[in-house]
N, C-alpha and C. Protein backbone atom coordinates (compact mmCIF):
# COMPACT_ATOMS: atom_id res chain seq x y z
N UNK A 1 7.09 86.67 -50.88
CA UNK A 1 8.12 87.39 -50.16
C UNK A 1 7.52 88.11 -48.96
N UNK A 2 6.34 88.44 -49.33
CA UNK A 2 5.55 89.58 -48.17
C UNK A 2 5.41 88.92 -46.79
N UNK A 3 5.10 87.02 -47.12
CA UNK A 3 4.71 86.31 -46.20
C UNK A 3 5.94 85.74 -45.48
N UNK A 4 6.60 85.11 -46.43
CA UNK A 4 7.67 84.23 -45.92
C UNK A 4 9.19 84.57 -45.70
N UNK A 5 9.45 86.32 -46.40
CA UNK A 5 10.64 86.91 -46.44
C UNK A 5 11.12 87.39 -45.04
N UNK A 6 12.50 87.45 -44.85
CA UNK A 6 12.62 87.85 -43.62
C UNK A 6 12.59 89.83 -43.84
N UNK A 7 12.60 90.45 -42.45
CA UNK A 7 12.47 91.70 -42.79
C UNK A 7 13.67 92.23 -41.88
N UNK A 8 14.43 93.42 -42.24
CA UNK A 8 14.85 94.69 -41.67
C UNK A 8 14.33 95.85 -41.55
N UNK A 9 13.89 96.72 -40.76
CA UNK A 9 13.70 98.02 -41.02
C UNK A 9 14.61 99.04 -40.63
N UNK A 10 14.45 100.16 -41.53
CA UNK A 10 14.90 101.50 -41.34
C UNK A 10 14.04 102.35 -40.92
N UNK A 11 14.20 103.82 -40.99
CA UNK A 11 12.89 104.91 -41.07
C UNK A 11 12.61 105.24 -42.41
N UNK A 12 14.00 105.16 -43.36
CA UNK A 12 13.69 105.20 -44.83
C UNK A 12 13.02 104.50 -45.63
N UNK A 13 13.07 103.40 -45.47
CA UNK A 13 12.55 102.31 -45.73
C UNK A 13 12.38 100.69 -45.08
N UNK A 14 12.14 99.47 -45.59
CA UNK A 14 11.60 98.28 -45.00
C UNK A 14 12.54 97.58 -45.88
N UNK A 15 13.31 96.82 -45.74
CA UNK A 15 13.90 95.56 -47.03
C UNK A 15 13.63 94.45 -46.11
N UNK A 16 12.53 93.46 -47.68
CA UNK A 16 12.47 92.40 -47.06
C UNK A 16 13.41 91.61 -47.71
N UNK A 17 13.66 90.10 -47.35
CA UNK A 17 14.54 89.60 -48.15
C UNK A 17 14.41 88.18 -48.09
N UNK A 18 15.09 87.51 -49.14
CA UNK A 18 15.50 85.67 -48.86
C UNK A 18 16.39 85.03 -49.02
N UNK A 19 16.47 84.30 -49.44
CA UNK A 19 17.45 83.73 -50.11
C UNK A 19 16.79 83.22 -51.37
N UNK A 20 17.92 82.96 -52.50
CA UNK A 20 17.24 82.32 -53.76
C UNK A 20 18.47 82.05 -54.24
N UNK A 21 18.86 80.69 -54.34
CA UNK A 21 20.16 80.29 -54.93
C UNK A 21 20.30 80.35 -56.27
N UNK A 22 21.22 80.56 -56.74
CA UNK A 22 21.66 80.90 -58.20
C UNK A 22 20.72 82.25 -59.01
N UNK A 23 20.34 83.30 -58.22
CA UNK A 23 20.52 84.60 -58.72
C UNK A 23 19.88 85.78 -57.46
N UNK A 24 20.29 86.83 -57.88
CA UNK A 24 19.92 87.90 -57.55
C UNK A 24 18.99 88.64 -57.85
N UNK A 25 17.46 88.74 -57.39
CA UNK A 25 16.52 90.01 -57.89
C UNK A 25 16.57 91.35 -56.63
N UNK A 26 16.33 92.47 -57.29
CA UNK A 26 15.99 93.63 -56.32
C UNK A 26 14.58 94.01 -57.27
N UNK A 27 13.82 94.41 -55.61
CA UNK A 27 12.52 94.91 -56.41
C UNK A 27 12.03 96.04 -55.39
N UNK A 28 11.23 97.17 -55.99
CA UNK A 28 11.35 98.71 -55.19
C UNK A 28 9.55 98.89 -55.18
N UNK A 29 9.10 99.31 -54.14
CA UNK A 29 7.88 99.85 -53.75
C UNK A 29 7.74 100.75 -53.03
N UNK A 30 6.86 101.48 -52.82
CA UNK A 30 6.18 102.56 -51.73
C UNK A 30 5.16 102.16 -50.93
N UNK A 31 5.49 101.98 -49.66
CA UNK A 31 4.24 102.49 -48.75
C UNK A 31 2.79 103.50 -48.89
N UNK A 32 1.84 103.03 -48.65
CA UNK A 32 0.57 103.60 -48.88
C UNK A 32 1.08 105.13 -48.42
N UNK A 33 1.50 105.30 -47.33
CA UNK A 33 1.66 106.39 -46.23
C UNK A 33 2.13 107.56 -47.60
N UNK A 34 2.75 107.50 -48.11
CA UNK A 34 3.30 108.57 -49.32
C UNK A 34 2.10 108.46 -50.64
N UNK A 35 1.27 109.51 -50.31
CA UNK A 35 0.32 110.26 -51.47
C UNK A 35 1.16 110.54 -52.36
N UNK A 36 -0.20 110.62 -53.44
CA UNK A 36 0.20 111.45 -54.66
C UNK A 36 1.20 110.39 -55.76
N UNK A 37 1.00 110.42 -56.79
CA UNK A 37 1.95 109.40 -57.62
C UNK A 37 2.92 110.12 -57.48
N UNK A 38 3.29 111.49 -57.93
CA UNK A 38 4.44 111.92 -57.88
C UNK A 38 5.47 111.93 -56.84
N UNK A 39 4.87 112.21 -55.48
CA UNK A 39 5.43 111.60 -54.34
C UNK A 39 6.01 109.89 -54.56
N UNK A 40 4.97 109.39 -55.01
CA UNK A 40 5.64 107.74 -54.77
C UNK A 40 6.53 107.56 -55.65
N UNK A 41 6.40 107.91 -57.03
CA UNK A 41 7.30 107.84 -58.07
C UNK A 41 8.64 108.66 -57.48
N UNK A 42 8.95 109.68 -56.83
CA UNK A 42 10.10 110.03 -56.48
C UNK A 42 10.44 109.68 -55.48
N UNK A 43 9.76 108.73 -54.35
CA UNK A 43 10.18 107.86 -53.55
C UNK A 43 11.07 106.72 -54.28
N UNK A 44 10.08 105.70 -54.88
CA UNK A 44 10.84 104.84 -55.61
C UNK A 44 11.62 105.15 -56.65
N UNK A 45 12.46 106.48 -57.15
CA UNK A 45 13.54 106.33 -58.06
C UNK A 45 14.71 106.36 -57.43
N UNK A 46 14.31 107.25 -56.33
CA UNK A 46 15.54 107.77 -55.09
C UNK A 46 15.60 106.42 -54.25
N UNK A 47 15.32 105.54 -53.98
CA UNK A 47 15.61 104.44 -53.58
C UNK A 47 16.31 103.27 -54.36
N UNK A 48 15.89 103.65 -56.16
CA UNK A 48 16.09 102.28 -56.60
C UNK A 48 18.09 103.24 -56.82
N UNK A 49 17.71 104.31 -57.10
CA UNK A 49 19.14 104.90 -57.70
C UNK A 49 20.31 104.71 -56.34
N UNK A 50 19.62 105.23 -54.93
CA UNK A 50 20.27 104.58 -53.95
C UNK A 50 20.59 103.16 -53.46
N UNK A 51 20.19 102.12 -54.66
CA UNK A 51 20.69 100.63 -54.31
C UNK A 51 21.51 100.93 -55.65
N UNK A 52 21.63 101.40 -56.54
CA UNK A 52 22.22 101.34 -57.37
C UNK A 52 23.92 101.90 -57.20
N UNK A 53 23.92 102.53 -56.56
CA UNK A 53 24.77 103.74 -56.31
C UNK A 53 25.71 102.67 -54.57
N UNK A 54 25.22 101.95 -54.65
CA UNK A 54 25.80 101.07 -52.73
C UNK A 54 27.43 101.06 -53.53
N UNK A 55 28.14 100.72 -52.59
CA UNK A 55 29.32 100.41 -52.51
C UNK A 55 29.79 98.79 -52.69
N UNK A 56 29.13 98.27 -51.53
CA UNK A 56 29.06 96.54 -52.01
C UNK A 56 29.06 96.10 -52.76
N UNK A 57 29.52 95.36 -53.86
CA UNK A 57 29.17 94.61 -54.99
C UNK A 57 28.87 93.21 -54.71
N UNK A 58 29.54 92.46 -53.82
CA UNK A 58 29.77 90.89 -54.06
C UNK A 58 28.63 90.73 -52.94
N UNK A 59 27.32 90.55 -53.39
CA UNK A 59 26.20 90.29 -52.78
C UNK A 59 25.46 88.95 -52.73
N UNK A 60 25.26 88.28 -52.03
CA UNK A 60 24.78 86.92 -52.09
C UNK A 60 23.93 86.42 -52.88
N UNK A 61 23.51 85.40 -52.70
CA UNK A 61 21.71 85.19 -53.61
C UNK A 61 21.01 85.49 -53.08
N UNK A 62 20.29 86.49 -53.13
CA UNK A 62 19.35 86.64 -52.51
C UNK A 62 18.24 87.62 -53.03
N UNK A 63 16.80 87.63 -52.89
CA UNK A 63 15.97 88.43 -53.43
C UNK A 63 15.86 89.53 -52.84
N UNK A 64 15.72 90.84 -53.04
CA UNK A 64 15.28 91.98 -51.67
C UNK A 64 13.89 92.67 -52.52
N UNK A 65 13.17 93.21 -51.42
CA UNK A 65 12.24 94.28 -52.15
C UNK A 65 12.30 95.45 -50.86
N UNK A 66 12.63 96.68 -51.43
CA UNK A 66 13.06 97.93 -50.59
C UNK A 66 11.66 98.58 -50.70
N UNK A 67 11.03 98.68 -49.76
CA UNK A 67 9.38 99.47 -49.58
C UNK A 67 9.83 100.88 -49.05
N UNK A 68 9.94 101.82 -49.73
CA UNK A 68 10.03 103.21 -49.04
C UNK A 68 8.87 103.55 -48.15
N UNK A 69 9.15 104.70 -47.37
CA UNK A 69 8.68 105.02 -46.31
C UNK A 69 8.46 106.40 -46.49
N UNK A 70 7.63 107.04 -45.85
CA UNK A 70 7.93 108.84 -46.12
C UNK A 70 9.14 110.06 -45.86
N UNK A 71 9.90 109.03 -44.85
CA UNK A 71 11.51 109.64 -44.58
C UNK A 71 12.29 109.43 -46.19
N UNK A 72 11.95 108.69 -46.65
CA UNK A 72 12.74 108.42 -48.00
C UNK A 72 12.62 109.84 -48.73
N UNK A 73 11.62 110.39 -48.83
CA UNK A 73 11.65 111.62 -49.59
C UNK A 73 12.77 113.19 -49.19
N UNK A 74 12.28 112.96 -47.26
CA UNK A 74 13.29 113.83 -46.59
C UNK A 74 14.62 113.54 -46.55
N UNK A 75 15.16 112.69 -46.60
CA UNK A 75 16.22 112.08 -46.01
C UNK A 75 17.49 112.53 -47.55
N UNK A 76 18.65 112.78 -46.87
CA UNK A 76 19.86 113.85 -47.65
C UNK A 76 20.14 111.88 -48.44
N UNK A 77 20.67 112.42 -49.65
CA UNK A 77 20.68 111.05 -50.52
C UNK A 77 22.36 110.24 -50.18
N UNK A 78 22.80 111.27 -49.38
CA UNK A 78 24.41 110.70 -49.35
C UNK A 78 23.70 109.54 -47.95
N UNK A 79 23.03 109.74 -47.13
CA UNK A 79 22.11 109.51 -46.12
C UNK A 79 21.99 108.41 -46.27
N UNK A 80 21.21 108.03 -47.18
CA UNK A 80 20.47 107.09 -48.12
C UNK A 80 21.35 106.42 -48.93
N UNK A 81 22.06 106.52 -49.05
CA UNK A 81 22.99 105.35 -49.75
C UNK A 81 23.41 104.53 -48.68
N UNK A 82 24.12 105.57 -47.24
CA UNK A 82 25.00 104.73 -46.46
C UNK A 82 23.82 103.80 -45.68
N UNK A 83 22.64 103.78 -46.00
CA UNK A 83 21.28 103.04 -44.84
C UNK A 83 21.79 102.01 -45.88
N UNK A 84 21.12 101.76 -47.11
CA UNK A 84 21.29 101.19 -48.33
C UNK A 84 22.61 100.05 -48.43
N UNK A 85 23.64 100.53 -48.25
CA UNK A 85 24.72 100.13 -47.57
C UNK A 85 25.35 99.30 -47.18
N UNK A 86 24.71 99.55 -45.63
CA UNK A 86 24.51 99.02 -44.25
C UNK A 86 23.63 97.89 -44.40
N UNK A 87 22.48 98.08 -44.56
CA UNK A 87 21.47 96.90 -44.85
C UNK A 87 22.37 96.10 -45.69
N UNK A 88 22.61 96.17 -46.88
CA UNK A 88 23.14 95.05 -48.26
C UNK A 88 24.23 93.98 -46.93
N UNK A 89 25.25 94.98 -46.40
CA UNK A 89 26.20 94.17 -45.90
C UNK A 89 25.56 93.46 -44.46
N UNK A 90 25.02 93.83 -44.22
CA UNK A 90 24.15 93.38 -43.01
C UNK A 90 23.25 91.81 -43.20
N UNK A 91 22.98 92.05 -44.89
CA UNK A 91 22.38 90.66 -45.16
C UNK A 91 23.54 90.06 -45.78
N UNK A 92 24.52 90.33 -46.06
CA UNK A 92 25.72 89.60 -46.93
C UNK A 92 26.14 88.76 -45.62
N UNK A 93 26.66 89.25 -44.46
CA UNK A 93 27.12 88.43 -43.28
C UNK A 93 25.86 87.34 -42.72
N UNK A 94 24.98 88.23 -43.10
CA UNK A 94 24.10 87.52 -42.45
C UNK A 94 23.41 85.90 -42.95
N UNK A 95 23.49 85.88 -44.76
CA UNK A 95 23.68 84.56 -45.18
C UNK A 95 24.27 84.46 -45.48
N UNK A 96 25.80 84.98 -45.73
CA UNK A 96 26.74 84.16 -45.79
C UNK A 96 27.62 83.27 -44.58
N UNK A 97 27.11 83.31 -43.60
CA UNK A 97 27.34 82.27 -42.18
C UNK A 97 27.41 81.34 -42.72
């Protein structure tokens, strides 16, 4: 995915993505840039709970992996859903062409 996925960025985070016919994975990481486990660990819960929490449901096939960033920690979570969002539907139009 790291090599061959396509990418979006935010300041919150990076989603890379693909396609993969007949299912859906999401997968959550941190950027080196955020020390400390506890930092990264509350990067990546507040990200995975903010894909959890999107509005979108009817999402394509496709794989994503959401790499937080150090804005992920600052950033207000209502914030962070609507990035979250935005991206999902952004790749929904975007393979579903």
């Amino acid at each position: 995915m790291f090599e061959r996925g396509r990418r979006l960025e935010r300041p919150a985070f990076v989603v890379l993505w693909s396609p993969t016919p007949g299912k859906q994975q999401a997968g959550f990481t941190v950027s080196r840039q955020i020390r400390g486990a506890v930092k990264r660990n509350r990067a990546r819960r507040r990200l995975r709970e903010a894909y959890r929490h999107r509005t979108i449901q009817d999402l394509p096939d496709i794989s994503t992996i959401l790499i937080a960033r150090p804005p992920v920690l600052t950033a207000g979570f209502a914030g962070l859903v609507l990035a979250v969002d935005d991206v999902l539907r952004q790749l929904g139009r975007t393979v579903g062409r």
